[in-house]
Protein backbone atom coordinates (compact mmCIF):
# COMPACT_ATOMS: atom_id res chain seq x y z
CA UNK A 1 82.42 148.05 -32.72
CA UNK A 2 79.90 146.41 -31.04
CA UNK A 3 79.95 144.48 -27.91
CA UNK A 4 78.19 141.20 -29.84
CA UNK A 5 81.29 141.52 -32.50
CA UNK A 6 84.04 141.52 -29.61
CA UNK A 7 86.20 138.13 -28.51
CA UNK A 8 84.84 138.19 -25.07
CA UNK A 9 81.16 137.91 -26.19
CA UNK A 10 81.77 135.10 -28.81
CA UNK A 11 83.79 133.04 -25.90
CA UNK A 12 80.97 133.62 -23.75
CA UNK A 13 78.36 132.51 -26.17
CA UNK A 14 80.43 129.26 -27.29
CA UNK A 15 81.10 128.70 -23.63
CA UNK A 16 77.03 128.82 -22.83
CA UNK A 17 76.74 126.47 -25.66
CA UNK A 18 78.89 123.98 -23.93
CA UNK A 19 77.38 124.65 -20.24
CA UNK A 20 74.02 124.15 -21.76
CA UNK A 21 74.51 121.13 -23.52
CA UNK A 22 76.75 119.39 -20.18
CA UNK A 23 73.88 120.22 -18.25
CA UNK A 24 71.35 118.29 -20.73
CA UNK A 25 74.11 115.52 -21.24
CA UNK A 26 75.38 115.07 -17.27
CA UNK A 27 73.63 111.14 -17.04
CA UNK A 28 75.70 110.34 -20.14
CA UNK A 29 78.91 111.41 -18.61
CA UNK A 30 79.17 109.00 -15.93
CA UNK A 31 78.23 105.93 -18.70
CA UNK A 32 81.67 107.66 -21.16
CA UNK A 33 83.74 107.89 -18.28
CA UNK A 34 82.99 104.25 -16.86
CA UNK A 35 83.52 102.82 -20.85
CA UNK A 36 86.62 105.03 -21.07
CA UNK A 37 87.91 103.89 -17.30
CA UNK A 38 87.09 99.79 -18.39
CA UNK A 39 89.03 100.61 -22.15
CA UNK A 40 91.63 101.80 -20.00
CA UNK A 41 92.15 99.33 -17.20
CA UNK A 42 92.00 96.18 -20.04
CA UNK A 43 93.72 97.74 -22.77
CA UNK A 44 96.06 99.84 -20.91
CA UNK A 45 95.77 102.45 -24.21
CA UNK A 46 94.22 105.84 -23.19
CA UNK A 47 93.97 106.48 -26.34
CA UNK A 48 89.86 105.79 -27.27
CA UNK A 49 89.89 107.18 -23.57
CA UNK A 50 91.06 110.63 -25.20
CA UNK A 51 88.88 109.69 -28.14
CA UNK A 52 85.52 109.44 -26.05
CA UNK A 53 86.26 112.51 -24.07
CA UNK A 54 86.97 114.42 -26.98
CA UNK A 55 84.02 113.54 -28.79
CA UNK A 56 81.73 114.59 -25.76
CA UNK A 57 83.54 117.97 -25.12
CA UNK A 58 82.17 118.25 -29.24
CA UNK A 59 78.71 116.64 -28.35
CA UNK A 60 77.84 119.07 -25.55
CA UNK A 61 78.38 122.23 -27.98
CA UNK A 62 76.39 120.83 -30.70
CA UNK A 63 73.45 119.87 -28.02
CA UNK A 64 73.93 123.42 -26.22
CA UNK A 65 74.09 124.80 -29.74
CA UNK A 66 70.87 123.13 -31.18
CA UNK A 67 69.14 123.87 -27.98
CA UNK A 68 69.37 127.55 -28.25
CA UNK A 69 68.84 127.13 -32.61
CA UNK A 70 65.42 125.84 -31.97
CA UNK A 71 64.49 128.06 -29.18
CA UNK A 72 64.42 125.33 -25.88
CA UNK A 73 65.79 127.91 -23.66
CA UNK A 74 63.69 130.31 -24.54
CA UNK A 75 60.66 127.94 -23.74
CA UNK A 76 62.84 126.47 -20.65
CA UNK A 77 62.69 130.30 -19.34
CA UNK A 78 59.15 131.24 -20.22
CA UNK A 79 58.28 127.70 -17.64
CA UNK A 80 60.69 129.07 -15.43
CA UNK A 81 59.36 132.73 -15.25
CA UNK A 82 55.39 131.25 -15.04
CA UNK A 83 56.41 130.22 -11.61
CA UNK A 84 58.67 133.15 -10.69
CA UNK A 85 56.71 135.53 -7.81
CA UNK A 86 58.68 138.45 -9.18
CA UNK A 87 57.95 137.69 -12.62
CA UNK A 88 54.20 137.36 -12.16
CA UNK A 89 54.33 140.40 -10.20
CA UNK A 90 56.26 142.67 -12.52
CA UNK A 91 53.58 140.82 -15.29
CA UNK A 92 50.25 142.19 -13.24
CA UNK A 93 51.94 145.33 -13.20
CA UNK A 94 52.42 145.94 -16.37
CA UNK A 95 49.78 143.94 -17.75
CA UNK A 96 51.59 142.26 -19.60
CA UNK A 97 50.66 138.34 -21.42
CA UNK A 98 52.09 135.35 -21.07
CA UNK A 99 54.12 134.55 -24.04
CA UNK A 100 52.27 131.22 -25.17
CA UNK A 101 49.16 130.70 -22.41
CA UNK A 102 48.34 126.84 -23.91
């Protein structure tokens, strides 16, 4: 079996799909919760409360999902690695390119 086809691996993965896309989405949080605090306090209902927070737990794995499906972190990294002394380093080394020099 391999380690990509075990429980632990998929968990992970949907988990970084989730912490990627609450990351992207953290401004948005603040404008659910204060709808979802106002629904509360005048209809005393929680239930579109439960709703809203529902339906962002969803929106934040489809974001961290379609980040990673058209390749954002990968280009996120590469930005991240340009500026990285070690990277640039290890890259002078080895001689190695810079995956898209534009």
């Amino acid at each position: 079996m391999k380690f990509t086809e075990t429980k632990i691996y998929k968990f992970a993965k949907f988990k970084r799909y989730f912490d990627v896309g609450y990351g992207g989405t953290s401004v948005v949080k603040y404008g659910i919760g204060y709808l979802g605090l106002a629904n509360t306090i005048i209809t005393n209902n929680m239930k579109w409360a439960m709703i809203m927070g529902f339906s962002y737990i969803i929106f934040c794995f489809l974001m961290g999902w379609l980040a990673f499906k058209v390749k954002f972190i990968e280009a996120e990294k590469e930005v991240t690695n340009q500026y990285d002394h070690f990277v640039r380093e290890m890259r002078n080394l080895s001689g190695a390119k810079v995956l898209n020099n534009t």
